[in-house]
C-alpha atoms as a PDB file:
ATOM      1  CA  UNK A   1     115.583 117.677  99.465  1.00  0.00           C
ATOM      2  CA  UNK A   2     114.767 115.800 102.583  1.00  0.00           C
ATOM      3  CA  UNK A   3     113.543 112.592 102.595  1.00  0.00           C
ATOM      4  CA  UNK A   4     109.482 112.855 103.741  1.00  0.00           C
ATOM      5  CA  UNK A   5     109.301 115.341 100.703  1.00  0.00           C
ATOM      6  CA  UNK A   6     110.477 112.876  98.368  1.00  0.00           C
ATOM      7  CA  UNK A   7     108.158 109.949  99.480  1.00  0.00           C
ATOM      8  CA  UNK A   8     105.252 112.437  99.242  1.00  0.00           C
ATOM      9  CA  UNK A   9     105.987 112.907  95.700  1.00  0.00           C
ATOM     10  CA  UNK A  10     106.155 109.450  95.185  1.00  0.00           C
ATOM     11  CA  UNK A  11     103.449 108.758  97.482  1.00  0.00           C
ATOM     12  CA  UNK A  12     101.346 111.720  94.676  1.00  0.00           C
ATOM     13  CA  UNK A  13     102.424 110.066  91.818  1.00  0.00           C
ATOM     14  CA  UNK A  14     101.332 106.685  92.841  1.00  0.00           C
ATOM     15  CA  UNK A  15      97.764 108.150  93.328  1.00  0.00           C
ATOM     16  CA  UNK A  16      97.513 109.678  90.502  1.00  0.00           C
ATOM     17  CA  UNK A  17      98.747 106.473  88.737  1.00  0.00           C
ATOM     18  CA  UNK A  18      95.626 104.702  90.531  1.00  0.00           C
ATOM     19  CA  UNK A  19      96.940 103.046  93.215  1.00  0.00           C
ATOM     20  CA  UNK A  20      94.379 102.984  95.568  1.00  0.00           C
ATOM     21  CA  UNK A  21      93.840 101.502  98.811  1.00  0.00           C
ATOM     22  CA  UNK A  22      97.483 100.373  99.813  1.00  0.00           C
ATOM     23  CA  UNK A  23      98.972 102.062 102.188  1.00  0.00           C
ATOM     24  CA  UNK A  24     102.123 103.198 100.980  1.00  0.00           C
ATOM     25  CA  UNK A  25     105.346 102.485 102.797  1.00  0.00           C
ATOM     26  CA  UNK A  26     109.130 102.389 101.492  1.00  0.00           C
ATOM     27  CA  UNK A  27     109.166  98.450 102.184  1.00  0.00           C
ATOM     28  CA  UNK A  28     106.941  98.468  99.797  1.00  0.00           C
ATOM     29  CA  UNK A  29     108.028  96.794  95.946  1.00  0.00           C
ATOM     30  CA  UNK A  30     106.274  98.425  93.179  1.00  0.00           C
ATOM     31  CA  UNK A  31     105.590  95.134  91.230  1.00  0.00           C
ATOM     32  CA  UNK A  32     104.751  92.709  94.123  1.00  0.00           C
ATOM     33  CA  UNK A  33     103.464  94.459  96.430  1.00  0.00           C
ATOM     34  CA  UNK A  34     101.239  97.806  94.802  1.00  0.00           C
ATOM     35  CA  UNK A  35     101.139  95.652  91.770  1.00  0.00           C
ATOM     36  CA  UNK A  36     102.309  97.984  89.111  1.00  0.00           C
ATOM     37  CA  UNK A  37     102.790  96.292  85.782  1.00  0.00           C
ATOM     38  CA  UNK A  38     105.029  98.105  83.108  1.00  0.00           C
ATOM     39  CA  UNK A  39     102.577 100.633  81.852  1.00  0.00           C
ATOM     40  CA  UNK A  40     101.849 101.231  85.037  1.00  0.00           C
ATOM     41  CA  UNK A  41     105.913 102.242  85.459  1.00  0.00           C
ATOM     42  CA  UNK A  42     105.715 104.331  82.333  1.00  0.00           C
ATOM     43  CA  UNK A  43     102.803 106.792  83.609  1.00  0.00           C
ATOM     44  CA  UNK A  44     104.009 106.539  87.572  1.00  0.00           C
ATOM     45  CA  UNK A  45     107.706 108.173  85.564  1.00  0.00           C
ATOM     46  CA  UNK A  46     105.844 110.377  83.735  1.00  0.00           C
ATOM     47  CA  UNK A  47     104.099 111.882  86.756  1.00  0.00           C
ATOM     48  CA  UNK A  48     107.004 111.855  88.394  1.00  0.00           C
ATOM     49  CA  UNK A  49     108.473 113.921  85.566  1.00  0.00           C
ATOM     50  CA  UNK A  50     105.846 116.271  84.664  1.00  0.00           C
ATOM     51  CA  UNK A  51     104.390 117.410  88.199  1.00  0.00           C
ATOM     52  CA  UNK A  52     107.757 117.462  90.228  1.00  0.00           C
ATOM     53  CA  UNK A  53     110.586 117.986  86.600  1.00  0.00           C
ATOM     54  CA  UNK A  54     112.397 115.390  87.286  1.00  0.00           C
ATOM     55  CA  UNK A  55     114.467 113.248  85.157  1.00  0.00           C
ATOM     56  CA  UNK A  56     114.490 109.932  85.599  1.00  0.00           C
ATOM     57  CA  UNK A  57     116.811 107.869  83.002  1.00  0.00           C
ATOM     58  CA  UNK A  58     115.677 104.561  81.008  1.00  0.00           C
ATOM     59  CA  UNK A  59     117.982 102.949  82.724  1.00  0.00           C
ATOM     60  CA  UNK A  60     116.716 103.376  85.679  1.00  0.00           C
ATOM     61  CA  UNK A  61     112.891 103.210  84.759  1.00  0.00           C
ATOM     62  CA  UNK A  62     113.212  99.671  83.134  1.00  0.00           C
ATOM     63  CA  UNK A  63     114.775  98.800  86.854  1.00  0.00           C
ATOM     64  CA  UNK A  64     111.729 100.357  88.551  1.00  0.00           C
ATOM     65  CA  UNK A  65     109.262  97.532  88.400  1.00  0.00           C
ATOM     66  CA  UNK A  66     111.955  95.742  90.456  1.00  0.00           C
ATOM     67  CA  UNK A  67     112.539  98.288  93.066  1.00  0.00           C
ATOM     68  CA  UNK A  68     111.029  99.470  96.543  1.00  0.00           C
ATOM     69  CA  UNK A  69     109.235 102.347  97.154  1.00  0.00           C
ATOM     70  CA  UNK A  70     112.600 102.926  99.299  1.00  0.00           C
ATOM     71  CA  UNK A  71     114.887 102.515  96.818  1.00  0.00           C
ATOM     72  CA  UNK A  72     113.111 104.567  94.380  1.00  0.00           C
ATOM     73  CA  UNK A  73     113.464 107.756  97.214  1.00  0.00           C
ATOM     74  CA  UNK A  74     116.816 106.818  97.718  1.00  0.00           C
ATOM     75  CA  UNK A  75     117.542 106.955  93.853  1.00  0.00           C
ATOM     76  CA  UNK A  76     115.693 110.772  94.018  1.00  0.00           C
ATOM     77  CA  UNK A  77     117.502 111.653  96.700  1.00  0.00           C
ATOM     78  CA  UNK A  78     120.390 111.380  95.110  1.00  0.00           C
ATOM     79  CA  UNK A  79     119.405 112.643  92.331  1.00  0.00           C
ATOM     80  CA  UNK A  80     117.923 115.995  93.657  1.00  0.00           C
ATOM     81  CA  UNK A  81     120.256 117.731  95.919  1.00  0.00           C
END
């Protein structure tokens, strides 16, 4: 799946997770910079999950609070090939 695609899906998820008013880049961290806290992360997975079916492990979503917008597309990308 190319990249753009991938950041759009993101980009949806984020917006329906009610971030609002940032513009969304991948330099972006999801804790520092959109401000997500960690329920935030759980429904921002979920939306992820329901609306675009795809898995994303614990692992990785206790990690997400810590990451990039960047790094979470580069995680999906691998992920979805």
């Amino acid at each position: 799946m190319k990249r753009e695609k991938i950041f759009n899906m993101i980009e949806d998820a984020l917006i329906k997770t009610e971030v609002v008013g940032i513009d969304i880049s991948e330099e972006l961290h999801l804790k520092n910079d959109i401000g997500l806290d960690s329920l935030d992360i759980v429904v921002f997975t979920m939306n992820l999950e329901d609306d675009y079916n795809v898995f994303i492990e614990d692992e990785i979503e206790d990690k997400l609070q810590f990451m990039t917008v960047g790094e979470v597309v580069d995680y999906l990308e691998k992920k979805i090939k």
